[in-house]
Structure formats: structure tokens, C-alpha cells
C-alpha atoms as a PDB file:
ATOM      1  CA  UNK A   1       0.000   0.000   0.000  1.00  0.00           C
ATOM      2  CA  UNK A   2       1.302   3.267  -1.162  1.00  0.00           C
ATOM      3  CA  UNK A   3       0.088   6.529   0.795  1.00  0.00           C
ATOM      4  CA  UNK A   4       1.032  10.116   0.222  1.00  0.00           C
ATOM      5  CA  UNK A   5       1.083  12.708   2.867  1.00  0.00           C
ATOM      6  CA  UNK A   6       0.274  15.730   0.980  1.00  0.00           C
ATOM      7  CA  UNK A   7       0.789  18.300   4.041  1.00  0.00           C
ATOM      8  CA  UNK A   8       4.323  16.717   4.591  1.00  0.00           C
ATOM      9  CA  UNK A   9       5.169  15.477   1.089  1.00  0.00           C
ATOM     10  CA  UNK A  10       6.602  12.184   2.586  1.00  0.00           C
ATOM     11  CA  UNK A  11       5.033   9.091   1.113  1.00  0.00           C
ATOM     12  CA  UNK A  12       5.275   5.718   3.487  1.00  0.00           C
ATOM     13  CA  UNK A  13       5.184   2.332   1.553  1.00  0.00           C
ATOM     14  CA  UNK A  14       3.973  -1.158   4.380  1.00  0.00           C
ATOM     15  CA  UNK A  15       4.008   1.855   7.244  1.00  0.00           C
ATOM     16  CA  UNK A  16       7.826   2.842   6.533  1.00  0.00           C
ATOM     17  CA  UNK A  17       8.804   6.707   4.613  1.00  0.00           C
ATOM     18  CA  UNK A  18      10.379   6.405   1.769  1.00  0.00           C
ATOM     19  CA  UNK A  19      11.553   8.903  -0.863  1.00  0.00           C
ATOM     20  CA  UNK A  20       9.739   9.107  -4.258  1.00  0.00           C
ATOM     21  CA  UNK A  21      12.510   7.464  -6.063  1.00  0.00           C
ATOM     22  CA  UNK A  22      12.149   4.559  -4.536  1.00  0.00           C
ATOM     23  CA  UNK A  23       8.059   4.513  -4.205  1.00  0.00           C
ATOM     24  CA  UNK A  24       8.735   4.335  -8.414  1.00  0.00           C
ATOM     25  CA  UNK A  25      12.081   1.636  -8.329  1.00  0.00           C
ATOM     26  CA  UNK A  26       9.117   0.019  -5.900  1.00  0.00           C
ATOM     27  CA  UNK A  27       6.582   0.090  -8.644  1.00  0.00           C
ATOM     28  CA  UNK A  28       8.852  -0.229 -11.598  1.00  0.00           C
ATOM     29  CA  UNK A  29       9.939  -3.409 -10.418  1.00  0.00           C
ATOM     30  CA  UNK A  30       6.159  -4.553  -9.688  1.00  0.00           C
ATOM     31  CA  UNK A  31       5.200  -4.036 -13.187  1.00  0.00           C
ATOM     32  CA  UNK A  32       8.215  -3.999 -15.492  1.00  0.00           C
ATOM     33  CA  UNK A  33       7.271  -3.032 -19.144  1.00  0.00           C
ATOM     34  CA  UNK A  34       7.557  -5.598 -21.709  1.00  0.00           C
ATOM     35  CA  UNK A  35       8.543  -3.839 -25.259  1.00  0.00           C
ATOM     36  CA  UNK A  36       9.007  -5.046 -28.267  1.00  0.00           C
ATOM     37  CA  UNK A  37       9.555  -4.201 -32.089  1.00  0.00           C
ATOM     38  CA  UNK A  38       7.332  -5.254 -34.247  1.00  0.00           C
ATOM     39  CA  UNK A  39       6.477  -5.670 -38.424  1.00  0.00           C
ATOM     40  CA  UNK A  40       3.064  -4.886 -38.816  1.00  0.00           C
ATOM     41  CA  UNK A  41       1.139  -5.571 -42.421  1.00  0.00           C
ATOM     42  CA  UNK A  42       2.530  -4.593 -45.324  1.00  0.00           C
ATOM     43  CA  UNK A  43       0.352  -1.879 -47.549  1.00  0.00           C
ATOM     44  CA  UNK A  44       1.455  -2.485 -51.213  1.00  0.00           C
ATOM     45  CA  UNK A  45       0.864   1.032 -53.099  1.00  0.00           C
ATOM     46  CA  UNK A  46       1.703   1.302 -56.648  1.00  0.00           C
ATOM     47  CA  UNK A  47       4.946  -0.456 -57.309  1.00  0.00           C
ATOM     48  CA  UNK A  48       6.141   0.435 -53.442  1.00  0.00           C
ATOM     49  CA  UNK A  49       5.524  -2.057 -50.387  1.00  0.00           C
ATOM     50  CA  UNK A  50       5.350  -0.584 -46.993  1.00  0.00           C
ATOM     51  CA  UNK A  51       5.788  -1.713 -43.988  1.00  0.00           C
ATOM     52  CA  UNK A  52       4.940   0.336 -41.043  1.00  0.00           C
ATOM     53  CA  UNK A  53       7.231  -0.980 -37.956  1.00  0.00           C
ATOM     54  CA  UNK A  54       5.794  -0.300 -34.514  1.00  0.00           C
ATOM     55  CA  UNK A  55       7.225  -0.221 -30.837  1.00  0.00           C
ATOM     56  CA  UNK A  56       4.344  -2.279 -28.642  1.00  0.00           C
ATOM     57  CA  UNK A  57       5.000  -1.480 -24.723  1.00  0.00           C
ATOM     58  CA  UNK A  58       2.582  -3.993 -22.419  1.00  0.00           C
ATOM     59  CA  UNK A  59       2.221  -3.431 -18.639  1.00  0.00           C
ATOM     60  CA  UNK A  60       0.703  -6.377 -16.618  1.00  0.00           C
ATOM     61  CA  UNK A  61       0.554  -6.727 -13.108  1.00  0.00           C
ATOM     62  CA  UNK A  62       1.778  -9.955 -10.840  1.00  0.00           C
ATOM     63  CA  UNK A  63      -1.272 -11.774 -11.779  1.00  0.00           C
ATOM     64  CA  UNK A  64      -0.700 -11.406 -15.355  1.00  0.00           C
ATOM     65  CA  UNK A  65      -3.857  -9.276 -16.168  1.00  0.00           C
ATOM     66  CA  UNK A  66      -3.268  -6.315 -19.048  1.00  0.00           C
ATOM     67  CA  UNK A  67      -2.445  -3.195 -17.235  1.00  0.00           C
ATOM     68  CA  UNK A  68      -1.963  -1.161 -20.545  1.00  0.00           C
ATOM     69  CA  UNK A  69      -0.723  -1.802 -23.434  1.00  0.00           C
ATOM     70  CA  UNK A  70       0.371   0.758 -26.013  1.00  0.00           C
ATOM     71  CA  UNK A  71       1.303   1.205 -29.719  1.00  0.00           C
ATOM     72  CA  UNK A  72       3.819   3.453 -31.141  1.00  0.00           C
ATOM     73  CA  UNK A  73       4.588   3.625 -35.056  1.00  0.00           C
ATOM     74  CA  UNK A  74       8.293   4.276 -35.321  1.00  0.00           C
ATOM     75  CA  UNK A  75       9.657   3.879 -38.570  1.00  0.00           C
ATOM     76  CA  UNK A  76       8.528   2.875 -42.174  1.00  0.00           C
ATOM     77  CA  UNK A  77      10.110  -0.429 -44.237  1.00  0.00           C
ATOM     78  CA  UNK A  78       9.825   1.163 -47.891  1.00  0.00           C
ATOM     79  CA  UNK A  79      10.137  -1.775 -51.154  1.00  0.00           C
ATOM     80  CA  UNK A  80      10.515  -0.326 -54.345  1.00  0.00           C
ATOM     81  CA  UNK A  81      12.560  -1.782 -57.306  1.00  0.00           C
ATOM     82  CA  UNK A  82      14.102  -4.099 -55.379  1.00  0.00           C
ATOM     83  CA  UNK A  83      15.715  -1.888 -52.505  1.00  0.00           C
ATOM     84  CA  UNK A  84      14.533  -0.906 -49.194  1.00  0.00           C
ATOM     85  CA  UNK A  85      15.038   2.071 -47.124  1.00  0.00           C
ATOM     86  CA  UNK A  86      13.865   2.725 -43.786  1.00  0.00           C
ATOM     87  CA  UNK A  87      12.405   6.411 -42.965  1.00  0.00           C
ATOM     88  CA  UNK A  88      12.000   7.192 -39.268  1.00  0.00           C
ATOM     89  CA  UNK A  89       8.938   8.646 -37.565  1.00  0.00           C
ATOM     90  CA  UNK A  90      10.264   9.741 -34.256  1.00  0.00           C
ATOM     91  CA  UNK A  91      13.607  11.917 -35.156  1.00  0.00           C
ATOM     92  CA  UNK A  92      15.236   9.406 -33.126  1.00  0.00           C
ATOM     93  CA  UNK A  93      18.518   7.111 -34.471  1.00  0.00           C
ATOM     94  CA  UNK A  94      17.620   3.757 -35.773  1.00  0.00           C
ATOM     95  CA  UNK A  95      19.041   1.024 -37.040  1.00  0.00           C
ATOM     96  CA  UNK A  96      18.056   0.360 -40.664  1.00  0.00           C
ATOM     97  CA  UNK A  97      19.846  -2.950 -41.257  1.00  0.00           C
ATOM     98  CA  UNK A  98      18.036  -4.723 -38.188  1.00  0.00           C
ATOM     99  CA  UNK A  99      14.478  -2.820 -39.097  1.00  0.00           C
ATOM    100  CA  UNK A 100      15.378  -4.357 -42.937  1.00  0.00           C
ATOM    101  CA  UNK A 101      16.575  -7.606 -41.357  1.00  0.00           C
ATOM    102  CA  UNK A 102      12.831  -8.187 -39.725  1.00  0.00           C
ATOM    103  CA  UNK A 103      11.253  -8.288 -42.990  1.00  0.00           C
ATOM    104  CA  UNK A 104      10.317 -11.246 -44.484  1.00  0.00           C
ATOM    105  CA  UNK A 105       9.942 -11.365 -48.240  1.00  0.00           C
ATOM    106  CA  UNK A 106       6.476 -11.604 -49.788  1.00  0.00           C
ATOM    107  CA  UNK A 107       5.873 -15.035 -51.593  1.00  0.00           C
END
């Protein structure tokens, strides 16, 4: 049980005051994220294949129920005459090779 003293701005955690970094260690290490990269389905356009590449985050508690569970798009898998490139969505570095490396080839 987590309480918060508002008038004091001490929080206690079981009865005992603890600081806020280590009420969120505390819950952090209750529910650990689970994240993971993922290829979602390709959108053929023209003579261009997309694949939009998204970052899934899922938050469950100790008894395995869904706390939340979220879906960022981060980057784009572009096919075209035989070559892909990978365009980012987030401004943030990426690594192309391992985005390309996820694809598997249409049959």
C-alpha cells in the first residue's frame, strides 16, 4: 500500500517513509514493461511495399492481467525496385539494417 502525505510530502510504503525514487524503483519493479519491435502488415501502393514498424509497450501486473498496453509507429520499411530504405517517424537514431533484417519477403 502506497500513501502520500500531501501536508508533509513524505510518502510511506507497508508503514515505513520512503523517498519518491524509490516509491517508483518500488513500482517499476512490480510491473516492469515488456517492449518489443514489431512488423506490422505490409500496404502495397503502386509499385512500393510498406511496412509500417511499430514499438508495442505492455504493462501487466503480478497476476498477469493487461495493465496497458500501447502502440507506437516508429519507422517505415519502404520496397521499391528491389531496394529498401527505412524512414523514421520519431527523429530518433535507428538502425536500418536490423528494421530491414525483420522483414520477411512476400511469396
Amino acid at each position: 500500500m502506497v500513501k502520500m502525505n500531501f501536508a508533509r510530502g513524505s510518502r510511506t510504503i507497508f508503514g515505513q517513509k520512503t523517498n519518491e525514487t524509490k516509491v517508483k524503483d518500488i513500482i517499476k519493479s512490480i510491473m516492469e514493461p515488456e517492449v518489443d519491435t514489431k512488423v506490422g502488415k505490409a500496404i502495397e501502393l503502386d509499385n512500393r511495399i510498406i511496412y509500417p514498424i511499430i514499438q508495442t509497450m505492455v504493462i501487466k501486473n503480478e497476476n498477469q492481467a493487461f495493465l496497458t498496453v500501447e502502440i507506437f509507429p516508429i519507422a517505415l520499411v519502404i520496397e521499391e525496385t528491389g531496394e529498401r530504405y527505412v524512414v523514421s517517424l520519431t527523429n530518433d537514431e535507428i538502425n536500418s539494417e536490423e528494421l530491414i533484417g525483420r522483414i520477411t519477403p512476400k511469396k
